[in-house]
PDB file of N, CA and C in Angstrom:
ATOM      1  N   UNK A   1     -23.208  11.458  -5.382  1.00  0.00           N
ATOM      2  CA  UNK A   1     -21.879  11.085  -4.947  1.00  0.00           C
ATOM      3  C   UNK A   1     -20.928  12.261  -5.167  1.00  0.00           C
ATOM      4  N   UNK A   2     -19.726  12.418  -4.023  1.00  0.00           N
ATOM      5  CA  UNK A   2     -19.388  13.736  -3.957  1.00  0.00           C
ATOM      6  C   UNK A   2     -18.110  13.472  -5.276  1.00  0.00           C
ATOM      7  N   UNK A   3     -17.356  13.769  -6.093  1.00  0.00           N
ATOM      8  CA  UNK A   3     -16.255  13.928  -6.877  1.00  0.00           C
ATOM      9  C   UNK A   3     -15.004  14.487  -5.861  1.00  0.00           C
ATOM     10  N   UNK A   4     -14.339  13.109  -5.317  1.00  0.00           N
ATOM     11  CA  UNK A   4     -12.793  13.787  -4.884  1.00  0.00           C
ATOM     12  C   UNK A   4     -11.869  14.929  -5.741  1.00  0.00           C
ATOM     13  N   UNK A   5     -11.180  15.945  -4.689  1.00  0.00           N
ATOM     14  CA  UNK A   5     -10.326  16.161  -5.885  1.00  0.00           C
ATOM     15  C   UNK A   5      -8.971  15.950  -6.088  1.00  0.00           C
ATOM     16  N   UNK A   6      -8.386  15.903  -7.044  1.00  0.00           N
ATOM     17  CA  UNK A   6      -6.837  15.194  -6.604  1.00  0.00           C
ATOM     18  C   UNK A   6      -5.914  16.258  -6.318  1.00  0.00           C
ATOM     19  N   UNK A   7      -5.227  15.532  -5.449  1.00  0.00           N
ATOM     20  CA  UNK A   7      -4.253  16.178  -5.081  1.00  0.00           C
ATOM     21  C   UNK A   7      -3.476  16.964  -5.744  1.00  0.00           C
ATOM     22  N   UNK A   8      -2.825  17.504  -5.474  1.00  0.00           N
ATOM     23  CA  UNK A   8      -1.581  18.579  -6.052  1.00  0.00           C
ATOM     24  C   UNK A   8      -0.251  18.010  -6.382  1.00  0.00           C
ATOM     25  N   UNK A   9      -0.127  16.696  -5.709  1.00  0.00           N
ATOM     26  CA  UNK A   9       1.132  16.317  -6.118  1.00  0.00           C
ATOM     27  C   UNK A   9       1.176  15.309  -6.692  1.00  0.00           C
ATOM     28  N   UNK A  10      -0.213  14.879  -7.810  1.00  0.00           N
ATOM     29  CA  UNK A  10      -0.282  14.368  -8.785  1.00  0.00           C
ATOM     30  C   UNK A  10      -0.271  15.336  -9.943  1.00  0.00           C
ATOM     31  N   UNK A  11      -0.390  16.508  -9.852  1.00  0.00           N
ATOM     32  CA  UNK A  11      -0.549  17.161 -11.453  1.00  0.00           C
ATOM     33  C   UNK A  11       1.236  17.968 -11.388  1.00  0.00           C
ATOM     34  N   UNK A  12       1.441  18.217 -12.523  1.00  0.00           N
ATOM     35  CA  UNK A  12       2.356  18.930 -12.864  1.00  0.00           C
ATOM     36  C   UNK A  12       3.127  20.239 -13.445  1.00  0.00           C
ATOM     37  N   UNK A  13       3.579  20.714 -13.639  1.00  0.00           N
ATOM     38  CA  UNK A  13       3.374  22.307 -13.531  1.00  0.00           C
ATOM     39  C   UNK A  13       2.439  22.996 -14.073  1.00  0.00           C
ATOM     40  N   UNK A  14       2.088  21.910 -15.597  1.00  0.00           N
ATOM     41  CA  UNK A  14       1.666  22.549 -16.308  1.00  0.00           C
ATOM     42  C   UNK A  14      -0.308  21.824 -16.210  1.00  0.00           C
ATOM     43  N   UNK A  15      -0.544  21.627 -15.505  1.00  0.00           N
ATOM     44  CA  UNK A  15      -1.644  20.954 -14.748  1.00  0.00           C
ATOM     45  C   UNK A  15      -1.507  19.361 -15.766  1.00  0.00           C
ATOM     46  N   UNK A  16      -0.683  18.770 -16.185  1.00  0.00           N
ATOM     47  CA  UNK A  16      -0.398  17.309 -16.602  1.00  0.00           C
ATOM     48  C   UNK A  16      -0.511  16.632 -15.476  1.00  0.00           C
ATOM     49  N   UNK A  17      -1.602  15.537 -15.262  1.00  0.00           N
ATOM     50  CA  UNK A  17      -2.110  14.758 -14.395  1.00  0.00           C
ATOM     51  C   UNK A  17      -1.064  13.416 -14.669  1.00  0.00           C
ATOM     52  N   UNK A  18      -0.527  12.872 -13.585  1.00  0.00           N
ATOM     53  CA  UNK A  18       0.153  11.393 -13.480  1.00  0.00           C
ATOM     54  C   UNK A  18      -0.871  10.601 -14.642  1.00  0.00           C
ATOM     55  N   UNK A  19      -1.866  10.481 -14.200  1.00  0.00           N
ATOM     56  CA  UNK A  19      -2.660   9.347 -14.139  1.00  0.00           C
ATOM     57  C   UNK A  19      -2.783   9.383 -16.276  1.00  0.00           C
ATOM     58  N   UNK A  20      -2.697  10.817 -16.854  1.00  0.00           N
ATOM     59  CA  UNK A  20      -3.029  10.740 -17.796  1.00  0.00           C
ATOM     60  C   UNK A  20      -1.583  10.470 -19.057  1.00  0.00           C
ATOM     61  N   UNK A  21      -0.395  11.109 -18.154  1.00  0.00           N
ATOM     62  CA  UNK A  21       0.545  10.473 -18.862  1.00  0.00           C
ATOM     63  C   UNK A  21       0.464   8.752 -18.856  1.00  0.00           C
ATOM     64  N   UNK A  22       0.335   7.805 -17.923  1.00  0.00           N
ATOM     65  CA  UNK A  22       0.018   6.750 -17.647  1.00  0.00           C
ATOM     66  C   UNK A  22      -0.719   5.681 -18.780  1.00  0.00           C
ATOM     67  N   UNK A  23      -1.631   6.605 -18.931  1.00  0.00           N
ATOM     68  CA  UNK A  23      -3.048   6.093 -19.764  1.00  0.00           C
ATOM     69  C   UNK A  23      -2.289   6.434 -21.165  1.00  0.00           C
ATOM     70  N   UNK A  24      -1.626   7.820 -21.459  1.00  0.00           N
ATOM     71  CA  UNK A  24      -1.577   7.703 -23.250  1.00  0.00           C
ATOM     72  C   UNK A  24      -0.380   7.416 -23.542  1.00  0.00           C
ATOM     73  N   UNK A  25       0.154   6.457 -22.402  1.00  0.00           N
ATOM     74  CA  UNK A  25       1.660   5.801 -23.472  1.00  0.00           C
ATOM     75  C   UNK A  25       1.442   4.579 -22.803  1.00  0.00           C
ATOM     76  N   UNK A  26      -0.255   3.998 -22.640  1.00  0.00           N
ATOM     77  CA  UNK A  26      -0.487   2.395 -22.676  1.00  0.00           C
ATOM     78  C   UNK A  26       0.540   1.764 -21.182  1.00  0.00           C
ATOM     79  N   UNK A  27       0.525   2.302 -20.463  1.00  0.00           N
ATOM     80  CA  UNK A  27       1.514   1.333 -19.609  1.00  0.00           C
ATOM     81  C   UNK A  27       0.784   0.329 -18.804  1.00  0.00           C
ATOM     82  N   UNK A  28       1.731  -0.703 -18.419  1.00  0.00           N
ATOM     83  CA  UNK A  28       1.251  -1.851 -17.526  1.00  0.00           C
ATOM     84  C   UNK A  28       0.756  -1.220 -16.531  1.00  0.00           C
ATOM     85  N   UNK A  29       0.350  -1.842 -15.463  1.00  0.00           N
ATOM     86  CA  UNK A  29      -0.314  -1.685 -14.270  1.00  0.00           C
ATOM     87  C   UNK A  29       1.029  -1.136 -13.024  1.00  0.00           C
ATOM     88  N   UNK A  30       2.066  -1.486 -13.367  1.00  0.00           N
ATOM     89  CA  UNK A  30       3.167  -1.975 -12.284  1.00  0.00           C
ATOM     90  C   UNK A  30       3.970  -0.717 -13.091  1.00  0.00           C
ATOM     91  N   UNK A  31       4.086  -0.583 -14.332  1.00  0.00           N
ATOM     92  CA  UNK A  31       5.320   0.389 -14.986  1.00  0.00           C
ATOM     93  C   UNK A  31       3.960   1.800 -14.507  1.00  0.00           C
ATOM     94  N   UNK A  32       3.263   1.694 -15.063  1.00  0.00           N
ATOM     95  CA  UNK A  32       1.940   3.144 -14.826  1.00  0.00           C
ATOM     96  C   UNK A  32       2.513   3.503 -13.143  1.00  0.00           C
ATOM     97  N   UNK A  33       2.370   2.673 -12.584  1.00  0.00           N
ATOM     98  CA  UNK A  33       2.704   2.840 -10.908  1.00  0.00           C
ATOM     99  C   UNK A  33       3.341   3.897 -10.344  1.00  0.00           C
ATOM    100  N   UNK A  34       4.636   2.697 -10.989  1.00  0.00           N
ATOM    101  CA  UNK A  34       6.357   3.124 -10.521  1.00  0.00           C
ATOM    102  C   UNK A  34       6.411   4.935 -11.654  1.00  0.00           C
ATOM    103  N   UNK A  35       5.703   5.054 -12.519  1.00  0.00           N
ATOM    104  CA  UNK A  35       5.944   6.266 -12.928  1.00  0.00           C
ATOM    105  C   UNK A  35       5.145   7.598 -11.999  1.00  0.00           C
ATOM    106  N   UNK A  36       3.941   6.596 -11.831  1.00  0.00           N
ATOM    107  CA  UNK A  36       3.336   8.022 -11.090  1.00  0.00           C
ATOM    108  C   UNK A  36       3.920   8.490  -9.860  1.00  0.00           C
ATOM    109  N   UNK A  37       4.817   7.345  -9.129  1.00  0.00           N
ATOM    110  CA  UNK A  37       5.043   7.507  -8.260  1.00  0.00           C
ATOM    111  C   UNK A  37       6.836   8.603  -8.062  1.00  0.00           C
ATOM    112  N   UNK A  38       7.029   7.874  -9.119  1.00  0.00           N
ATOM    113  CA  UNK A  38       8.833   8.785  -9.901  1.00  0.00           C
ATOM    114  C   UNK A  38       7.968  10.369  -9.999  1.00  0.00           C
ATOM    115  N   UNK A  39       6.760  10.906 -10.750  1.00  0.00           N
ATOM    116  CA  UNK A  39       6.877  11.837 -10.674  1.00  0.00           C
ATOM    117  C   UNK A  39       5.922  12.927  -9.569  1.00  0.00           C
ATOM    118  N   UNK A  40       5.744  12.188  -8.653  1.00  0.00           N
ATOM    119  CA  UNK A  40       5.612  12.468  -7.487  1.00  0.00           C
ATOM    120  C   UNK A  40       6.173  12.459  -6.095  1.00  0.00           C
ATOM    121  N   UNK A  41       7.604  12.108  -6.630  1.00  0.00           N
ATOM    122  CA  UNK A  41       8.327  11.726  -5.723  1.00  0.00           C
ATOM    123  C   UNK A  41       8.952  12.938  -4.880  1.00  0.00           C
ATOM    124  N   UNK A  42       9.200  14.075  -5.073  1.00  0.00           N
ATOM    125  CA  UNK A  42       9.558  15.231  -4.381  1.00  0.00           C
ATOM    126  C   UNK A  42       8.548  16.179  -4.166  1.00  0.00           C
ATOM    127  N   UNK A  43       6.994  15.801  -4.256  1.00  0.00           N
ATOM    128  CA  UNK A  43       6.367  16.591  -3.827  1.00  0.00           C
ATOM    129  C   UNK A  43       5.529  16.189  -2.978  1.00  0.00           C
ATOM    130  N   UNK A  44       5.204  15.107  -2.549  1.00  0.00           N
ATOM    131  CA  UNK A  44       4.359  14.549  -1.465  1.00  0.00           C
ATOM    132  C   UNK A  44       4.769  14.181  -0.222  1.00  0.00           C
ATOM    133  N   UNK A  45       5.897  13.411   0.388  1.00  0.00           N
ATOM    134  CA  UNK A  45       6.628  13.456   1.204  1.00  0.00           C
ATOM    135  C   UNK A  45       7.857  14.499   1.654  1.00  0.00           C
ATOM    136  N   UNK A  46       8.318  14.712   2.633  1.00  0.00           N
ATOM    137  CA  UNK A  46       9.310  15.866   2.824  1.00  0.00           C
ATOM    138  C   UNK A  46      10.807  15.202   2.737  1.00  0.00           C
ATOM    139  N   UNK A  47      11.002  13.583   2.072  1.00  0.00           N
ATOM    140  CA  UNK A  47      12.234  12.702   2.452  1.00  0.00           C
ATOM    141  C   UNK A  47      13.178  13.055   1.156  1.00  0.00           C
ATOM    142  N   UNK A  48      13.116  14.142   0.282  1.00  0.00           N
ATOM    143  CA  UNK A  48      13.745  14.394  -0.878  1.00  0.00           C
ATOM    144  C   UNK A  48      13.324  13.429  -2.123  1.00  0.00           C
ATOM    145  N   UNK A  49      12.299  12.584  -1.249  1.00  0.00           N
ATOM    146  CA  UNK A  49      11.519  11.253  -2.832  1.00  0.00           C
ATOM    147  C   UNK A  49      12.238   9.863  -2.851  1.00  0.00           C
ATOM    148  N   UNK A  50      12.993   9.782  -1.639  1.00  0.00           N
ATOM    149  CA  UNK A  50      13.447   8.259  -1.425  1.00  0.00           C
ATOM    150  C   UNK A  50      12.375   7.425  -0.880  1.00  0.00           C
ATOM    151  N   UNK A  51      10.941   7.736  -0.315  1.00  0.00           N
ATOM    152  CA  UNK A  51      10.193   6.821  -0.078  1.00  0.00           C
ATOM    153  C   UNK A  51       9.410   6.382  -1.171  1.00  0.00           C
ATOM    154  N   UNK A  52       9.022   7.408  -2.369  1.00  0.00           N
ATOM    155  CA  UNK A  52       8.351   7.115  -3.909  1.00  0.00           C
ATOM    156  C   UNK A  52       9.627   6.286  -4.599  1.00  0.00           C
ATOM    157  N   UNK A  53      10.568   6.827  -4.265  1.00  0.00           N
ATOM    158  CA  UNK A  53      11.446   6.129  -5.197  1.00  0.00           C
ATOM    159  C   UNK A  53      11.715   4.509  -5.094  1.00  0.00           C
ATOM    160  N   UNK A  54      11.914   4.336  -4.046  1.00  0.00           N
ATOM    161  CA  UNK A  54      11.964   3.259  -3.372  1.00  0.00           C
ATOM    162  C   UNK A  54      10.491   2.070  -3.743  1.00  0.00           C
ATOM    163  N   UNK A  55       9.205   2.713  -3.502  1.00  0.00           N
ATOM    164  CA  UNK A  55       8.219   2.400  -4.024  1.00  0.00           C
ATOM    165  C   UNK A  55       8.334   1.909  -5.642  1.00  0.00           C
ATOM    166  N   UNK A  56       9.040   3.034  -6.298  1.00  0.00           N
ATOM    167  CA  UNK A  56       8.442   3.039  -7.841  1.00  0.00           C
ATOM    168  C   UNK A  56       9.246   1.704  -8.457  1.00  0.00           C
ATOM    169  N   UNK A  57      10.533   1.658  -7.631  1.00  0.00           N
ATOM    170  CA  UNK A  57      11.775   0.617  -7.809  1.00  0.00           C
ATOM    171  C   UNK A  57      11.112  -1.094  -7.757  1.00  0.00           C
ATOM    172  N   UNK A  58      10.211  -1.226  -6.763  1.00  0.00           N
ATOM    173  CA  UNK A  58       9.366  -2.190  -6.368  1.00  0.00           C
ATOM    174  C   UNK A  58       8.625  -2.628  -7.131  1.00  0.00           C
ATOM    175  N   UNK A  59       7.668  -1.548  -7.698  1.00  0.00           N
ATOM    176  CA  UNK A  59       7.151  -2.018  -8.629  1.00  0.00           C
ATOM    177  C   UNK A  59       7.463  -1.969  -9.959  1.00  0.00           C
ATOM    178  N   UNK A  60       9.041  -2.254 -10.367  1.00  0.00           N
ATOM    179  CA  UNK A  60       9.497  -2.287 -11.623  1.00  0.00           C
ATOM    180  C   UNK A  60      10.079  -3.878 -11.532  1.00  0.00           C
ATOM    181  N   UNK A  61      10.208  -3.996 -10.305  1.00  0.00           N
ATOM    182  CA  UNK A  61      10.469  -5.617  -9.945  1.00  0.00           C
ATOM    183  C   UNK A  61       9.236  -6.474 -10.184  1.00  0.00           C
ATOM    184  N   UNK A  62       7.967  -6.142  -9.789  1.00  0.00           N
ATOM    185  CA  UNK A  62       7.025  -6.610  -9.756  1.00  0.00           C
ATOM    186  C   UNK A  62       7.035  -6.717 -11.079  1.00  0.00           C
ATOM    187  N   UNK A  63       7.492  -5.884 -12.046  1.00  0.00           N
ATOM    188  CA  UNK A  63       7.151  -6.444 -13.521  1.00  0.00           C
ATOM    189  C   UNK A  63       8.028  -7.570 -13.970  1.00  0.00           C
ATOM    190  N   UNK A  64       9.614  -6.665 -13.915  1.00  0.00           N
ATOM    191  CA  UNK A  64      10.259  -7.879 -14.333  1.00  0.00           C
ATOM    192  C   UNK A  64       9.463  -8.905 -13.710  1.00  0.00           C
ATOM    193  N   UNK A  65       9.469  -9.751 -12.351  1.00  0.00           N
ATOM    194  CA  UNK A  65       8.855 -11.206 -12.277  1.00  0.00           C
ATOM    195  C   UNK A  65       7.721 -11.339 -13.006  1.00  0.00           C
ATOM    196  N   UNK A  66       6.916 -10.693 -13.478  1.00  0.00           N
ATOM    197  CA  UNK A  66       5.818 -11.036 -14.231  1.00  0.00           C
ATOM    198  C   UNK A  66       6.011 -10.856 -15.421  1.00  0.00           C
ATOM    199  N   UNK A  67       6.517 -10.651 -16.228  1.00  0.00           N
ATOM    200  CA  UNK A  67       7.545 -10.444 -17.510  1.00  0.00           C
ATOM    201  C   UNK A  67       8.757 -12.164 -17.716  1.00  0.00           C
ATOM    202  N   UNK A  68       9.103 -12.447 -16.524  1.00  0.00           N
ATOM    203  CA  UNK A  68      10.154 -13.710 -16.356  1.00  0.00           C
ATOM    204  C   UNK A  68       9.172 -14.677 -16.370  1.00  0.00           C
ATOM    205  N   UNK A  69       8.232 -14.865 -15.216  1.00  0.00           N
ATOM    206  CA  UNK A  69       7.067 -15.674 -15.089  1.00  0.00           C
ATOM    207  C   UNK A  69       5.863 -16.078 -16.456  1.00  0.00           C
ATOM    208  N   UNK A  70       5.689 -14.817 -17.293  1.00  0.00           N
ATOM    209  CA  UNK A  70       5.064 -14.962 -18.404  1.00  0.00           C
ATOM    210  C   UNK A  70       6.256 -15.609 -19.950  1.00  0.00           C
ATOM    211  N   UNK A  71       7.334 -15.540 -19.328  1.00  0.00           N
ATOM    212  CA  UNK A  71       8.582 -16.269 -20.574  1.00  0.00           C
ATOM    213  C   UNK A  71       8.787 -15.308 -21.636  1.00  0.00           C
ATOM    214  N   UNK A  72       8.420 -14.273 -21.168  1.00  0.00           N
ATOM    215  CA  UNK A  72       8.654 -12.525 -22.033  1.00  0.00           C
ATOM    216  C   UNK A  72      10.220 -12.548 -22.402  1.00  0.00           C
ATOM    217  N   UNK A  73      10.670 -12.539 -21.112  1.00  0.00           N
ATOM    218  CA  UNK A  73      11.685 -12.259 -20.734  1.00  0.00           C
ATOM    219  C   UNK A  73      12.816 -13.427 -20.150  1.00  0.00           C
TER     220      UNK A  73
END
């Protein structure tokens, strides 16, 4: 099986991968998201990062309701 490789506008200057900030500060599924997507937001699309942003916003909603729904919150 071939090993994809990731993209470029998941790592960060300093080759810090989204996915691994994600993983070592434990985040939800929905907060992990909306972050990878915040810090990918000006380098994957050419819209200045209003389409990640917009995205990452979504899924911070998706938590709150599941945060309200679980009586967290």
């Amino acid at each position: 099986m071939k090993i994809k490789e990731t993209p470029e506008y998941y790592k960060g200057k300093k080759g810090y991968m989204a996915k691994d900030v994600v993983e070592n500060f434990d985040l939800t599924y929905n907060v992990g998201t909306a972050v990878t997507y915040l810090l990918r937001s000006k380098k994957k699309h050419q819209d200045g990062g209003i389409e990640d942003i917009r995205k990452a916003i979504n899924h911070l909603h998706f938590e709150l309701d599941k945060l309200l729904d679980d009586g967290i919150i």
